[in-house]
Protein backbone atom coordinates (compact mmCIF):
# COMPACT_ATOMS: atom_id res chain seq x y z
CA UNK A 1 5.31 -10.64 44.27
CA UNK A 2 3.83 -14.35 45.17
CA UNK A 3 6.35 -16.71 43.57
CA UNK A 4 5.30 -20.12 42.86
CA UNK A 5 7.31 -22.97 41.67
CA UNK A 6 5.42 -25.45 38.76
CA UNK A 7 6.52 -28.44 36.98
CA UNK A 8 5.27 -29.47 33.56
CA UNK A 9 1.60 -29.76 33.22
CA UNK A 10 0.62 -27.81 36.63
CA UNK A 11 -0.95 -25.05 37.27
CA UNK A 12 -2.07 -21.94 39.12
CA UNK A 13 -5.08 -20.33 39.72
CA UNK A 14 -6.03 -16.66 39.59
CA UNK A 15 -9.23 -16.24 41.41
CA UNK A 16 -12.10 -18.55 39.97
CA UNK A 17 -11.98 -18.27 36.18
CA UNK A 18 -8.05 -18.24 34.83
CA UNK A 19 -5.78 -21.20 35.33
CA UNK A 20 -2.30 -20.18 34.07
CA UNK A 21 -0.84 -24.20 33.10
CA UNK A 22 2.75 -24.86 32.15
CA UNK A 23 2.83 -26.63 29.13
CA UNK A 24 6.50 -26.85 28.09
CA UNK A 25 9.70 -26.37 29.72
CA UNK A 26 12.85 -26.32 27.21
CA UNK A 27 16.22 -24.75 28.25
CA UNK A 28 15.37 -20.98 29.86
CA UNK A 29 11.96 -21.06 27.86
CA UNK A 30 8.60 -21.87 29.10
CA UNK A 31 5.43 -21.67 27.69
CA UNK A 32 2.07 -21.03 29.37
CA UNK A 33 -1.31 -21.89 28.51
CA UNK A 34 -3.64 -19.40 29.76
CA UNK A 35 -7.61 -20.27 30.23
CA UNK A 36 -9.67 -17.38 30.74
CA UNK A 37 -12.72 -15.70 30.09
CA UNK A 38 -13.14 -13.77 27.02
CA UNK A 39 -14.32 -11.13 28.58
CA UNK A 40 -10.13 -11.21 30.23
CA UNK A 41 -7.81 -9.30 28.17
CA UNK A 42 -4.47 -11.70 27.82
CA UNK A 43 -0.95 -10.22 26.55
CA UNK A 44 2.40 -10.42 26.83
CA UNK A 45 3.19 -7.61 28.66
CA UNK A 46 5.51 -5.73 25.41
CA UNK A 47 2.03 -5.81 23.63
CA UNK A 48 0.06 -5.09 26.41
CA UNK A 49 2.52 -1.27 26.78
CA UNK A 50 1.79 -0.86 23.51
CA UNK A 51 -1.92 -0.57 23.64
CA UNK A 52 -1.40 1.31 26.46
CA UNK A 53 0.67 3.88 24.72
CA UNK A 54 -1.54 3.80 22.10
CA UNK A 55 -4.43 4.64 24.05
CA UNK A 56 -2.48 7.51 25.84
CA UNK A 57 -1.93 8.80 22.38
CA UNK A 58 -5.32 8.72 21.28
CA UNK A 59 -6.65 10.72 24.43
CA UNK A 60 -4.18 13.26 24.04
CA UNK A 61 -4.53 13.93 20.39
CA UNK A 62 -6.53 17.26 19.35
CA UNK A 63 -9.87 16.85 20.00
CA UNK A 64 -12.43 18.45 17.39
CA UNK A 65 -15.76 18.89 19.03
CA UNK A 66 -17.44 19.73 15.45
CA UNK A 67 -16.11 16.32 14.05
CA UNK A 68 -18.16 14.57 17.36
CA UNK A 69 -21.65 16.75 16.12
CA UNK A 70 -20.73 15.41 12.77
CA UNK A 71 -20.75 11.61 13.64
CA UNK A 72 -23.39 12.03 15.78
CA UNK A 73 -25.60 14.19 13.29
CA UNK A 74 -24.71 10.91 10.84
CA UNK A 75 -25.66 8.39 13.84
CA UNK A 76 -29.13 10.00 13.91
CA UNK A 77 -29.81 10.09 10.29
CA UNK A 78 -28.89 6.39 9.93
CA UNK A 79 -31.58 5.96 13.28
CA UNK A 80 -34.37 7.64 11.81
CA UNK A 81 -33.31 6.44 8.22
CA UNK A 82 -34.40 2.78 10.20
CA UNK A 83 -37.28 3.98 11.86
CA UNK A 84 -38.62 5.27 8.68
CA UNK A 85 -37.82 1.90 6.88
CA UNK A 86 -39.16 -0.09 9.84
CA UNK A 87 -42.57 1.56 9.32
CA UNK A 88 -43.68 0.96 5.99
């Protein structure tokens, strides 16, 4: 782990695009200002568990292959539904 001491209003860098900047300091609280790309997912790390766990959840949860034909089947109506409307 790099360690880097800061004072108020300086900042780090994290390759070319995020600058992590402190912007307050009070008692054994500090509070960042993070500037990245959207395209960068940012979270406090609690939150950041949580989609994780979600995510693990989701994968292993029972998988119904007739509920995938289902959506797709719908998908392709809605496509050619378009195509159809796109002609006249």
């Amino acid at each position: 782990m790099l360690v880097l001491a800061r004072r108020l209003n300086e900042s780090i860098m994290i390759g070319d695009e995020i600058e992590v900047v402190v912007i307050d300091i009070r008692g054994d609280q500090v509070k960042l200002g993070i500037k990245a790309p959207k395209k960068v997912a940012v979270h406090r790390k609690e939150i950041y568990q949580e989609i994780k766990q979600e995510n693990i959840a989701a994968i292993s949860s029972e998988f119904d292959p007739s509920k995938l034909r289902e959506l797709s089947e719908f998908f392709k109506k809605e496509s050619d539904d378009k195509k159809k409307d796109g002609e006249k």
